[in-house]
Protein backbone atom coordinates (compact mmCIF):
# COMPACT_ATOMS: atom_id res chain seq x y z
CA UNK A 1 106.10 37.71 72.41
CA UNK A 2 104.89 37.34 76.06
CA UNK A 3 107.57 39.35 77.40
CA UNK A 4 106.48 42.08 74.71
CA UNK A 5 103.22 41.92 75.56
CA UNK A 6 104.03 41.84 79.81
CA UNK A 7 106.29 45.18 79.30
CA UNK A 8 103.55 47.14 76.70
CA UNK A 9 100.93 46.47 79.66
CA UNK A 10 103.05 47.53 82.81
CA UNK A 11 104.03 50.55 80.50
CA UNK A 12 100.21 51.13 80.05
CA UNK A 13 99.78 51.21 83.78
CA UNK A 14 102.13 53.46 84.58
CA UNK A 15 100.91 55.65 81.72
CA UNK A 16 97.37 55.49 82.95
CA UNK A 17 97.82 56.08 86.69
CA UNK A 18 96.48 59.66 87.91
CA UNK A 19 97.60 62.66 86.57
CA UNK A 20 98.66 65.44 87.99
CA UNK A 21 96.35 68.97 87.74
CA UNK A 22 97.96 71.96 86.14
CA UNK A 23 97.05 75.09 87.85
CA UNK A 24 97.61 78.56 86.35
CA UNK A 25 98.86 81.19 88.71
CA UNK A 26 98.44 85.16 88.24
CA UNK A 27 102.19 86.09 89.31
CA UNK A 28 100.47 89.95 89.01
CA UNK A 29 97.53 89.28 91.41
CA UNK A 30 99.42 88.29 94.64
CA UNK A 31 99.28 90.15 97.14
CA UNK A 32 102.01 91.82 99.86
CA UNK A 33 100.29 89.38 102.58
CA UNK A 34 100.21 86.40 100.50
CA UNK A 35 103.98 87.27 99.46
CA UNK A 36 104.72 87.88 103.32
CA UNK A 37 103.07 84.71 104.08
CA UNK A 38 105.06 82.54 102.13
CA UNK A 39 107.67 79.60 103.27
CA UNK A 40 111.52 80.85 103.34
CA UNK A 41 111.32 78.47 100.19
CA UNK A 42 108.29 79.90 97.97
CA UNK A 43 109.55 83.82 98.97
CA UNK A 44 112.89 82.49 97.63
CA UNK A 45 111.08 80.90 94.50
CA UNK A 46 108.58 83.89 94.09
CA UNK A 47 111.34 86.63 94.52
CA UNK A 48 113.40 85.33 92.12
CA UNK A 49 111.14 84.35 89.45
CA UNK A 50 109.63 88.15 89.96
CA UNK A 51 112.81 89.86 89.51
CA UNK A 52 113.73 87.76 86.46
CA UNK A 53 110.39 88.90 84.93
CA UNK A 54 110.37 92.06 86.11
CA UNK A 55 113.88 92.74 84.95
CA UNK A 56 113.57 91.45 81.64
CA UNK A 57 110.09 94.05 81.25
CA UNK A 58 112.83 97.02 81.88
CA UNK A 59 114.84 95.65 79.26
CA UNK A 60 117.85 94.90 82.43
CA UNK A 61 120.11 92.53 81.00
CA UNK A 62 122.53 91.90 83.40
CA UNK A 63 122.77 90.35 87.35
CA UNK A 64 123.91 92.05 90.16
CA UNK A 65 123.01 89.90 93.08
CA UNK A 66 123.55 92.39 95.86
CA UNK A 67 121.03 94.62 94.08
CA UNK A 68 118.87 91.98 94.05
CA UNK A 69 119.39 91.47 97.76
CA UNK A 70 118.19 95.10 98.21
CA UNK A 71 115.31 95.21 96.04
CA UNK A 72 113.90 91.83 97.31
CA UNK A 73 114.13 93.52 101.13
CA UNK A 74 113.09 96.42 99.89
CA UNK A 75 109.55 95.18 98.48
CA UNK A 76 109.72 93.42 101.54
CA UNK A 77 109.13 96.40 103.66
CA UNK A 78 106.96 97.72 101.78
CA UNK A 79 104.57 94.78 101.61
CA UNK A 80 104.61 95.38 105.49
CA UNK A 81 103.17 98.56 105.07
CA UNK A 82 100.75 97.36 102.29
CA UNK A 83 99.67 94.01 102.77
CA UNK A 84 96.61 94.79 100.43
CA UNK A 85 98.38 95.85 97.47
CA UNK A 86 100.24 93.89 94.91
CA UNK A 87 103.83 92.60 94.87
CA UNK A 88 103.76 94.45 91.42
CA UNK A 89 102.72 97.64 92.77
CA UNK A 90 105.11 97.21 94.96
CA UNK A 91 107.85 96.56 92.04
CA UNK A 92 106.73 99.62 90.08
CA UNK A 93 106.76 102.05 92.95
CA UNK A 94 110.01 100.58 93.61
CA UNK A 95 111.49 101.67 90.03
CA UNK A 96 109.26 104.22 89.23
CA UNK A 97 112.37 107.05 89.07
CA UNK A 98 114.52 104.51 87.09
């Protein structure tokens, strides 16, 4: 019963310790700078979890990585010449003739 007892209260410790905050982010909102500013990691992150939503919006069902290459330098560029504006905008002016 002790042992019982020993494991229920280290379990309740562990339960109990802090907890991490959960913090919503506005994927629309960011901005060309904040985009450009980004580690090699978070563009990589950002870029890919953009295109997945983005793609799925069109109704794009399949993968083509070398296009994705493209379009990710693409916005890219454009965020050079924008840093105000939106990744987004950036996406629709991007596909606006598609």
């Amino acid at each position: 019963m002790n042992k019982i007892a020993v494991c229920l209260a280290l379990a309740g410790a562990m339960l109990s310790g802090p907890l991490q905050a959960q913090t919503s982010i506005d994927m629309a909102r960011i901005t060309c700078s904040q985009y450009l500013a980004m580690s090699p990691g978070d563009s990589s992150v950002f870029s890919a979890w953009m295109s997945g939503w983005f793609n799925q919006k069109k109704g794009y069902v399949f993968v083509d990585l070398n296009a994705y290459a493209r379009n990710v330098a693409s916005v890219k560029a454009w965020c050079a010449t924008n840093p105000t504006q939106t990744v987004m905008a950036g996406l629709e002016r991007s596909t606006a003739g598609q």
